[in-house]
Protein backbone atom coordinates (compact mmCIF):
# COMPACT_ATOMS: atom_id res chain seq x y z
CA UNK A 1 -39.85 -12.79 -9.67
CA UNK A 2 -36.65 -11.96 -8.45
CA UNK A 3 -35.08 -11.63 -11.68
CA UNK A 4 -37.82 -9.71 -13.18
CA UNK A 5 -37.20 -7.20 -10.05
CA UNK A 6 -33.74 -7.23 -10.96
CA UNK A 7 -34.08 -6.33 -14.81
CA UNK A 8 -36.69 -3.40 -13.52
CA UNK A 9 -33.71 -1.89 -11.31
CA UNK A 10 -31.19 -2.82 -14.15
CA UNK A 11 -33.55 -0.87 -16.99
CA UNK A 12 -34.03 2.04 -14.40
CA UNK A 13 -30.48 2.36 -13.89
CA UNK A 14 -29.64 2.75 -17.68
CA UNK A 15 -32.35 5.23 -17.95
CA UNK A 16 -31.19 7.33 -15.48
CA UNK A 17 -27.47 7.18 -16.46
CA UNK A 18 -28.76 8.27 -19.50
CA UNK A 19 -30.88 10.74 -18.90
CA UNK A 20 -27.97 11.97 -16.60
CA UNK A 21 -25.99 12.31 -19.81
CA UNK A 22 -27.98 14.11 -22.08
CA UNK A 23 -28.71 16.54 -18.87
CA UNK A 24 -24.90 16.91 -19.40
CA UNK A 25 -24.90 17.41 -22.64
CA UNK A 26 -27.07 19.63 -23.32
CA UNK A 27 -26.29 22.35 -19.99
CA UNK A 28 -22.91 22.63 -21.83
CA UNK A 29 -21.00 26.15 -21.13
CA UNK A 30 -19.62 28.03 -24.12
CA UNK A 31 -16.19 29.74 -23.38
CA UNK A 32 -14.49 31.86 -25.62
CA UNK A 33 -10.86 31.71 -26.55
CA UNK A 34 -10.07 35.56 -27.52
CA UNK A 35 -6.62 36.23 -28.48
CA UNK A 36 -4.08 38.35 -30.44
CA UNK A 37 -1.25 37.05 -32.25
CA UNK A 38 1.31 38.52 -34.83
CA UNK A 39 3.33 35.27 -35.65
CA UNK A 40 1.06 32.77 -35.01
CA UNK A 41 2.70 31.53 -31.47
CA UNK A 42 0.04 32.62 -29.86
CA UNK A 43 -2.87 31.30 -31.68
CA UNK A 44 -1.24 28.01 -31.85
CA UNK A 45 -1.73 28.20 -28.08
CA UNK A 46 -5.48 29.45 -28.76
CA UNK A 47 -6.29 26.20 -30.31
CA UNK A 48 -4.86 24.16 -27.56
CA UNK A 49 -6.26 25.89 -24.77
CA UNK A 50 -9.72 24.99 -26.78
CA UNK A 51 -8.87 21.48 -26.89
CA UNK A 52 -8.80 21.38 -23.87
CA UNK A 53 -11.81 23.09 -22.70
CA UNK A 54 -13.89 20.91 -24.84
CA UNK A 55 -11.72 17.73 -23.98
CA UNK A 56 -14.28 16.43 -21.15
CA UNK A 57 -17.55 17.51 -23.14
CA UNK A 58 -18.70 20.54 -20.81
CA UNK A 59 -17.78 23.13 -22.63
CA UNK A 60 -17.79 24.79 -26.51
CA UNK A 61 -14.89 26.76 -26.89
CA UNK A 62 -15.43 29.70 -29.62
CA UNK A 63 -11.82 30.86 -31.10
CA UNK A 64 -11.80 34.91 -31.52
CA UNK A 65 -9.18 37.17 -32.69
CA UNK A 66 -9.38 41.03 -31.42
CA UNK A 67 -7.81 42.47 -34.64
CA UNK A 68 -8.16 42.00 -38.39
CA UNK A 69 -4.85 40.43 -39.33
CA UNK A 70 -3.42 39.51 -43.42
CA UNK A 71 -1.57 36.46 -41.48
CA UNK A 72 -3.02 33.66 -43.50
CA UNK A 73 -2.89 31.00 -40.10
CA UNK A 74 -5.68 33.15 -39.14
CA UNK A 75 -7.03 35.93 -41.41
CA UNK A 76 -10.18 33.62 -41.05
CA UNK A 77 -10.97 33.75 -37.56
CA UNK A 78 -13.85 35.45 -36.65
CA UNK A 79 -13.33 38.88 -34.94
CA UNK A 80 -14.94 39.40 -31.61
CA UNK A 81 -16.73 42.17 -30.71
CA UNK A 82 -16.85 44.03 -27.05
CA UNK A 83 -20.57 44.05 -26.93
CA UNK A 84 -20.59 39.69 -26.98
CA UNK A 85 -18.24 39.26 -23.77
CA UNK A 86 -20.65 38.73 -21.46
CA UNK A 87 -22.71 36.51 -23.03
CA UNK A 88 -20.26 33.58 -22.44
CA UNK A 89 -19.82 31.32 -19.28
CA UNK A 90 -15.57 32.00 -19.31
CA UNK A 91 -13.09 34.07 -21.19
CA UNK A 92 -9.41 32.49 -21.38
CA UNK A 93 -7.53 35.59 -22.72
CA UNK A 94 -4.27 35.33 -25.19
CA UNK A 95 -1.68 37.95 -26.22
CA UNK A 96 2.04 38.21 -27.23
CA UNK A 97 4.47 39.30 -24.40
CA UNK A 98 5.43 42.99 -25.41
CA UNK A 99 7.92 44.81 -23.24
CA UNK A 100 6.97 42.86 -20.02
CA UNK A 101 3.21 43.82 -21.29
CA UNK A 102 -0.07 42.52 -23.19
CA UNK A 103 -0.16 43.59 -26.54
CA UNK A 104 -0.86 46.85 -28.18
CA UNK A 105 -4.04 45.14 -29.79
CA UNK A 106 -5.57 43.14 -26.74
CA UNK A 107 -4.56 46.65 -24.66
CA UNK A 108 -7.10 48.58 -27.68
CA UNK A 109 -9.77 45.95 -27.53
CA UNK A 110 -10.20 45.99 -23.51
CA UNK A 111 -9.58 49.84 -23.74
CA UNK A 112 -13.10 49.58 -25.24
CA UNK A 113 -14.86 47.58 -22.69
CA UNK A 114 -15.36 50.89 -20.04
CA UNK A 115 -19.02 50.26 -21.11
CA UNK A 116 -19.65 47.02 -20.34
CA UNK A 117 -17.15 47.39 -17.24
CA UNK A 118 -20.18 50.23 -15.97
CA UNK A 119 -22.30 47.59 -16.18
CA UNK A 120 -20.74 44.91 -13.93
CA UNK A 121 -21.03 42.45 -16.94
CA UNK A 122 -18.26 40.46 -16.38
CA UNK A 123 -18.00 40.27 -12.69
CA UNK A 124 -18.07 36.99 -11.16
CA UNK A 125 -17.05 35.31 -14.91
CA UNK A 126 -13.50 33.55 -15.00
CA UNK A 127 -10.61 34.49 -16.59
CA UNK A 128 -7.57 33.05 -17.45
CA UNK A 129 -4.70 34.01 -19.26
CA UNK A 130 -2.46 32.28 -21.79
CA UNK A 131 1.02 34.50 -23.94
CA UNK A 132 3.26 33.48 -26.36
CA UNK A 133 6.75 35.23 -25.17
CA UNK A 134 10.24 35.26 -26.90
CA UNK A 135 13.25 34.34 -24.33
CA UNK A 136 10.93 34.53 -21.30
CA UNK A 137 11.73 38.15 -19.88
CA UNK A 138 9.25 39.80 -18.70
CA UNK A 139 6.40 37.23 -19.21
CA UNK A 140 5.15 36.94 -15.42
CA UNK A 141 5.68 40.26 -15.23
CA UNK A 142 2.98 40.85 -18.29
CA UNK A 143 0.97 37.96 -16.66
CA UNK A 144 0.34 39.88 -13.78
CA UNK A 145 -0.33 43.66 -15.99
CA UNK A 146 -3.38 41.28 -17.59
CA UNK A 147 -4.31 40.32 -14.67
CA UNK A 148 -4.87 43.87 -13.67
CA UNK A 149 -6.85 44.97 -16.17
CA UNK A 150 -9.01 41.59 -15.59
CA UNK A 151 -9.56 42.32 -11.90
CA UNK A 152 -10.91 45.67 -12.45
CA UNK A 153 -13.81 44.04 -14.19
CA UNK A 154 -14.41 41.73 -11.28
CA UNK A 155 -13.85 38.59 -13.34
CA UNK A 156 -12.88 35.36 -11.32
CA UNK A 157 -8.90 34.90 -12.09
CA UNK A 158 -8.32 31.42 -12.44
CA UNK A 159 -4.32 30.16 -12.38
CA UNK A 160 -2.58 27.51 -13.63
CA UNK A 161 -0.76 26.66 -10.58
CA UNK A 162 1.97 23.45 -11.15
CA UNK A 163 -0.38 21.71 -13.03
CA UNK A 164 1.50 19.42 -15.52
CA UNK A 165 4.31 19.87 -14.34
CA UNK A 166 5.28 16.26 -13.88
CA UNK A 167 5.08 15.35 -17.35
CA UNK A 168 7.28 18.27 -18.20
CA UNK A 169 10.43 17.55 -20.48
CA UNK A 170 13.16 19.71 -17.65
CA UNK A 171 15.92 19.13 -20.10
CA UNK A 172 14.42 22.10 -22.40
CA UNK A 173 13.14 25.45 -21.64
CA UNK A 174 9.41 25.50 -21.33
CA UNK A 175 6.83 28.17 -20.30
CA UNK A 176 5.12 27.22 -17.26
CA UNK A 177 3.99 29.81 -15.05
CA UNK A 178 2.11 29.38 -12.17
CA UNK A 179 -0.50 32.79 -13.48
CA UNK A 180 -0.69 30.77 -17.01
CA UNK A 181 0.91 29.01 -19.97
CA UNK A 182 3.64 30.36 -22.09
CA UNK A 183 5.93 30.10 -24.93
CA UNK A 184 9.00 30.47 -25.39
CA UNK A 185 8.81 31.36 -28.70
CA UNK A 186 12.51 32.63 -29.52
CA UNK A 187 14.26 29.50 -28.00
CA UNK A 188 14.04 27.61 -31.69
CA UNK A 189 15.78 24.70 -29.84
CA UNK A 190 12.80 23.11 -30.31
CA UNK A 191 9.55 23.90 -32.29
CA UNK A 192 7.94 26.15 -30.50
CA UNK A 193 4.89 26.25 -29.06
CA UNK A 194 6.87 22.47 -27.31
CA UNK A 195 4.95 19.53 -26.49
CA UNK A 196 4.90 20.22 -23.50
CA UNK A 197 3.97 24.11 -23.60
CA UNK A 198 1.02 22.68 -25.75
CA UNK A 199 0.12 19.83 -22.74
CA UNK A 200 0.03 22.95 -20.11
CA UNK A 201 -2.25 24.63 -22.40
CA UNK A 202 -4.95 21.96 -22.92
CA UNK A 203 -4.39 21.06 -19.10
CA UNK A 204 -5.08 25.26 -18.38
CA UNK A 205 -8.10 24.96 -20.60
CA UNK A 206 -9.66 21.49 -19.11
CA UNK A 207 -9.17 22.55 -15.92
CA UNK A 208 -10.95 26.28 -16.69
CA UNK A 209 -13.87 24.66 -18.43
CA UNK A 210 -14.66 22.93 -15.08
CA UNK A 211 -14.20 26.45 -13.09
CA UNK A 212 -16.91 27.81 -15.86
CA UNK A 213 -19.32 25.41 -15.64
CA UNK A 214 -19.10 25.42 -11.68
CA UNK A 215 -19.72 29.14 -11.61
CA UNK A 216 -22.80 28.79 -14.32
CA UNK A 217 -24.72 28.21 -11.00
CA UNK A 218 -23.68 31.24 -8.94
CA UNK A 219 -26.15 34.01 -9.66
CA UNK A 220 -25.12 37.45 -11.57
CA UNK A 221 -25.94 40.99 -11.76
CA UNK A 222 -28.53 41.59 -14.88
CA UNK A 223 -26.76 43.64 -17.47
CA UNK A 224 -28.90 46.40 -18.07
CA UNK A 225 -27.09 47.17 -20.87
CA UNK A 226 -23.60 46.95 -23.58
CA UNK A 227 -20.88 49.17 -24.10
CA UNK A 228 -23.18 50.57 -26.80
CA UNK A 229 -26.55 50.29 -27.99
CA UNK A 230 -26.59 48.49 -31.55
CA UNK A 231 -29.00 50.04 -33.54
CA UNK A 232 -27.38 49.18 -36.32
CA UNK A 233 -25.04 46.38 -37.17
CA UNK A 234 -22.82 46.35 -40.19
CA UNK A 235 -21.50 42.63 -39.49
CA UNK A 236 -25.00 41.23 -39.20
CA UNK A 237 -25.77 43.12 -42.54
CA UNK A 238 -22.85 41.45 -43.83
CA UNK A 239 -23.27 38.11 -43.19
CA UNK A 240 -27.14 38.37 -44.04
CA UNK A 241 -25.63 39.88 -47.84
CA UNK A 242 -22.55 37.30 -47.56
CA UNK A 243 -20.33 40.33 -47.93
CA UNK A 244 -16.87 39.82 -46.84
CA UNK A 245 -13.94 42.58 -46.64
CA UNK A 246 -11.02 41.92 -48.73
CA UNK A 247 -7.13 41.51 -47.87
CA UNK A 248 -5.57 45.48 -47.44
CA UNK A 249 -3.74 46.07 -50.45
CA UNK A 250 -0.32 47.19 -49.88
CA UNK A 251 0.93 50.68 -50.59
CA UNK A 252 2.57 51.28 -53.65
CA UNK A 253 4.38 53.84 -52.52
CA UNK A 254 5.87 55.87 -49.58
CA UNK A 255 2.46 56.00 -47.77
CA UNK A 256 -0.17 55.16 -45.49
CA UNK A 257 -3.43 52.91 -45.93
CA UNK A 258 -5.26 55.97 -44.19
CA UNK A 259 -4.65 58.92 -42.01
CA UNK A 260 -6.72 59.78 -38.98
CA UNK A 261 -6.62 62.86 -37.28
CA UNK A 262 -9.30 63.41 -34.78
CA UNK A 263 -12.36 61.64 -35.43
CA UNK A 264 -12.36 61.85 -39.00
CA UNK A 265 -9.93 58.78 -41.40
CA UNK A 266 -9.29 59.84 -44.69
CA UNK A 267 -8.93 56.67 -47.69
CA UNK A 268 -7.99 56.45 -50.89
CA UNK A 269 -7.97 53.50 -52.57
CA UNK A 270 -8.29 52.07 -56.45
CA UNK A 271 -9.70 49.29 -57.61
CA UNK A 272 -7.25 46.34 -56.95
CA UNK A 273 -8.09 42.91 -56.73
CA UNK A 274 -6.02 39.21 -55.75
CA UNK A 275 -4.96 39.10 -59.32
CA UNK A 276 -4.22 43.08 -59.78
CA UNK A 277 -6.18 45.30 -61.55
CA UNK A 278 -9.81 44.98 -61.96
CA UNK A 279 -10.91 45.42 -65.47
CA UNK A 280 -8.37 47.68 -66.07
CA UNK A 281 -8.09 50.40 -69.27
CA UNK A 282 -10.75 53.36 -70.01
CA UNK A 283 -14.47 53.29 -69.81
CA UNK A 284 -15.79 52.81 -73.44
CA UNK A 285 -12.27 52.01 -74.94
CA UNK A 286 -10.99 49.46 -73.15
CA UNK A 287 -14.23 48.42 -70.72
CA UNK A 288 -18.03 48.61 -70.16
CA UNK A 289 -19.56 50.47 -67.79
CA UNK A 290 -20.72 47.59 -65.93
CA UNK A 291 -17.26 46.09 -65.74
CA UNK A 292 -16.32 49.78 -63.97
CA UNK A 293 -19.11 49.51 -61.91
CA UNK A 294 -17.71 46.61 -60.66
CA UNK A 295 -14.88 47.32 -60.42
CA UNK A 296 -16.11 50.49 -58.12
CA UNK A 297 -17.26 48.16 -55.52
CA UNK A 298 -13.95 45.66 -55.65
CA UNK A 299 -12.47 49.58 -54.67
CA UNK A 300 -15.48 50.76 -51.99
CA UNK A 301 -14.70 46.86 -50.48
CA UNK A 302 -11.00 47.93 -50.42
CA UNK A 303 -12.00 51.45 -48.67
CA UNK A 304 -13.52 49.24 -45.76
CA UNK A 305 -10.89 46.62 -45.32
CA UNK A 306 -8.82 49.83 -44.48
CA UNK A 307 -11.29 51.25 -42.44
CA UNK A 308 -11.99 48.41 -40.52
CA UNK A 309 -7.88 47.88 -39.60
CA UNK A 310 -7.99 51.23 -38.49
CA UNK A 311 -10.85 50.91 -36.15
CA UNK A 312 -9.17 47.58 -34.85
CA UNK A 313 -11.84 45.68 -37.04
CA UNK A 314 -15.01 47.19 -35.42
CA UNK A 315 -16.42 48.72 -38.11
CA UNK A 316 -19.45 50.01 -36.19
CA UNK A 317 -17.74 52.39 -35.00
CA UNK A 318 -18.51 54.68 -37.75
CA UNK A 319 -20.24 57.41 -36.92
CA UNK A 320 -20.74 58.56 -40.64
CA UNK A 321 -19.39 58.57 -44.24
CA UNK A 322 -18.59 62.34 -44.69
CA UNK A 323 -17.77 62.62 -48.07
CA UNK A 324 -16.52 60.81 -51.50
CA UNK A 325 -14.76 61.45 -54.37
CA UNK A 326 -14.64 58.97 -57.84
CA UNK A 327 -12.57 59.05 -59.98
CA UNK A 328 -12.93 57.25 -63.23
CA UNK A 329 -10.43 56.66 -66.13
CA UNK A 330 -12.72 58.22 -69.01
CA UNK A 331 -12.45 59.40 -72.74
CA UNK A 332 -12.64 63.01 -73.15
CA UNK A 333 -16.21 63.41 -73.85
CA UNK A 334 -17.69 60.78 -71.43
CA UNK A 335 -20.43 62.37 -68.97
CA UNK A 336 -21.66 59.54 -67.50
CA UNK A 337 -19.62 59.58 -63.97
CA UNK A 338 -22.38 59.83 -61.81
CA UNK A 339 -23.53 56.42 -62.69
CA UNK A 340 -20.40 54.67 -62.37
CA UNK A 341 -20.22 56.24 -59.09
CA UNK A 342 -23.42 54.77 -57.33
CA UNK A 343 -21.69 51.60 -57.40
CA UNK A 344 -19.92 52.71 -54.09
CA UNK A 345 -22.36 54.98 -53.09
CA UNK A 346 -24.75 52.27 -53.04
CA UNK A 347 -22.63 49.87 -51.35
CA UNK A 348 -21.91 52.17 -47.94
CA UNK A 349 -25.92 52.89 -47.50
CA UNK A 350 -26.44 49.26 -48.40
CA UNK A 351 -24.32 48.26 -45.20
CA UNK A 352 -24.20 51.66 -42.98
CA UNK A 353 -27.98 52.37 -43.59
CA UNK A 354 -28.34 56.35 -42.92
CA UNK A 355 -25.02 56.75 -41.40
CA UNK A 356 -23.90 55.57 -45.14
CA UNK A 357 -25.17 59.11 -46.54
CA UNK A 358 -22.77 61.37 -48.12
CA UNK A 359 -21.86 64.46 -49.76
CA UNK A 360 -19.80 63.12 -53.32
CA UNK A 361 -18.46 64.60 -56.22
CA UNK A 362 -17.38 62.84 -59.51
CA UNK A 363 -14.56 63.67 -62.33
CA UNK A 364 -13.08 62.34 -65.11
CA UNK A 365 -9.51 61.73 -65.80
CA UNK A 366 -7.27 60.84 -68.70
CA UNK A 367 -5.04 57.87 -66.59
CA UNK A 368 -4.97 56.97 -63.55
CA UNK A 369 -1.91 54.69 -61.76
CA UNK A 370 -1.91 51.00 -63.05
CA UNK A 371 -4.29 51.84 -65.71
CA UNK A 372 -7.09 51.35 -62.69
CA UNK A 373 -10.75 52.09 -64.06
CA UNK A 374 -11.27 54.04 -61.22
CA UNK A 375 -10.15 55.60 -57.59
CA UNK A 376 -12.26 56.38 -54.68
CA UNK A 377 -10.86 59.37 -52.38
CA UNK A 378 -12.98 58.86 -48.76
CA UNK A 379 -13.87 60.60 -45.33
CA UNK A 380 -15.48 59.04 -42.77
CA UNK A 381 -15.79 60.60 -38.61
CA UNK A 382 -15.84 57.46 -36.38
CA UNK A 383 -15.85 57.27 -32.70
């Protein structure tokens, strides 16, 4: 009888542990690891900082970049959006060292969060702050200007203290701060981020997973609403049409991807692709219409990557596509622009919806530069 109790209390025991687990598992926080990086020092400290947030199985860490970049260690990662912020349990924030500062980029993307600042909707959520720096100048000092800008929301600043410090290799450099990791990324004595700049970073983000999902249970204020109301997105249109933006073609000349002055950016683009040229030569002589159509969207598709780099890759901030001009590489007697034309015409309504509507006008020409089938002149007032 005894041993029959004893089984019972064993059995319940393992249930409960159990149960106690997949309670765990399944209240885990999700934290996002927003950063900006030009060299890749940065995001190499991204990635450990989400190691280590997910290293006790808490917390999801989501990797984010604030800016569309063409460096190929991360032209991939997703780019976050001001309106998602406060939909996560923790934000651990990454930038470059510039001047003693954050970076222009991460200064641009939190420049846009005055409406979700209105709101309250990150007070009470923890922060914490990771930088890649060169020598070291200047990096507390930019530490402390994030901070700032953090504490104005209200968000819970969470330091690093001397944690790891033990395990620290003192006979190099490293970036230990007691605001946050760092690297030294200039000091090639060893590669950079070190070992241990990359053991400070998954400590910073173990240890901030546990602040997160402590603070899951302290009640916030209701936010009543983002820093704007989405009507209309283009990125879920995207994803729903699997529609990605291209790589920015470089100039070929001794000019600029676009020019904005005021609200309006002006674009001109043609129609190149990874491998050059898309279906290049004349419509009729050298290619179909179709193959021009097509190559009219490859050139719309370039119009946006542009646009979207010089909205800091938040592309719904468009307020309207203004006007268009094709131009297609045509015999003489060929009338049929219009046609070849609703290829990008098409394409902006198809992902802008109304806003996408615009006064156009078509034309002909004998060449145009690099034998392209066609070049797309744009306007479009943003925000």
């Amino acid at each position: 009888m005894k041993n029959i109790k004893k089984y019972h209390l064993i059995a319940l025991f393992s249930l409960l542990l159990s149960s106690n687990l997949v309670l765990a598992q399944s209240h885990k926080v999700q934290v996002l690891v927003l950063f900006h990086s030009d060299e890749g020092g940065t995001y190499e400290m991204a990635k450990e900082v989400a190691k280590g947030i997910e290293s006790e199985g808490v917390a999801t860490a989501v990797i984010k970049k604030v800016k569309e970049t063409n460096n190929p260690k991360f032209k991939d990662v997703p780019l976050a959006t001001v309106d998602e912020l406060s939909s996560y349990a923790g934000i651990a924030f990454g930038s470059p060292v510039y001047f003693g500062n954050i970076s222009t980029a991460m200064s641009e993307f939190l420049a846009k969060t005055t409406g979700i600042w209105s709101q309250h909707g990150l007070e009470g959520m923890p922060a914490t702050v990771f930088m890649s720096s060169g020598s070291g100048a200047g990096r507390e000092l930019a530490m402390q200007s994030f901070w700032n800008s953090l504490a104005v929301h209200g968000m819970v600043l969470v330091a690093n203290g001397i944690r790891g410090y033990e395990d620290l290799d003192k006979t190099i450099p490293q970036g230990n701060t007691v605001l946050g990791t760092t690297s030294l990324a200039s000091l090639k004595n060893v590669p950079r981020p070190s070992e241990g700049e990359r053991n400070l970073a998954r400590l910073q983000g173990q240890n901030f997973a546990q602040i997160a999902l402590a603070l899951q249970s302290v009640p916030k204020r209701k936010v009543v609403a983002a820093e704007r109301k989405m009507e209309w997105d283009i990125y879920k249109v995207m994803q729903d049409k699997n529609i990605t933006l291209p790589t920015i073609p470089k100039p070929a000349g001794n000019y600029r991807p676009y020019v904005r002055t005021g609200n309006l950016i002006y674009i001109n683009q043609y129609a190149m692709g990874k491998s050059g040229i898309v279906h290049p030569g004349k419509v009729l002589v050298d290619v179909t219409e179709e193959e021009v159509k097509e190559a009219t969207r490859v050139t719309m598709l370039n119009v946006l990557a542009v646009l979207s780099d010089a909205l800091d890759g938040d592309l719904n901030r468009v307020k309207r596509c203004v006007n268009m001009m094709g131009v297609f590489n045509a015999p003489d007697k060929y009338t049929n622009h219009a046609l070849l034309m609703n290829a990008a015409s098409d394409l902006v309504v198809e992902l802008f919806g109304d806003k996408g509507k615009h006064a156009r006008s078509t034309l002909g020409a004998s060449s145009i530069p690099g034998n392209s089938p066609v070049e797309l002149m744009t306007i479009f007032e943003v925000e």
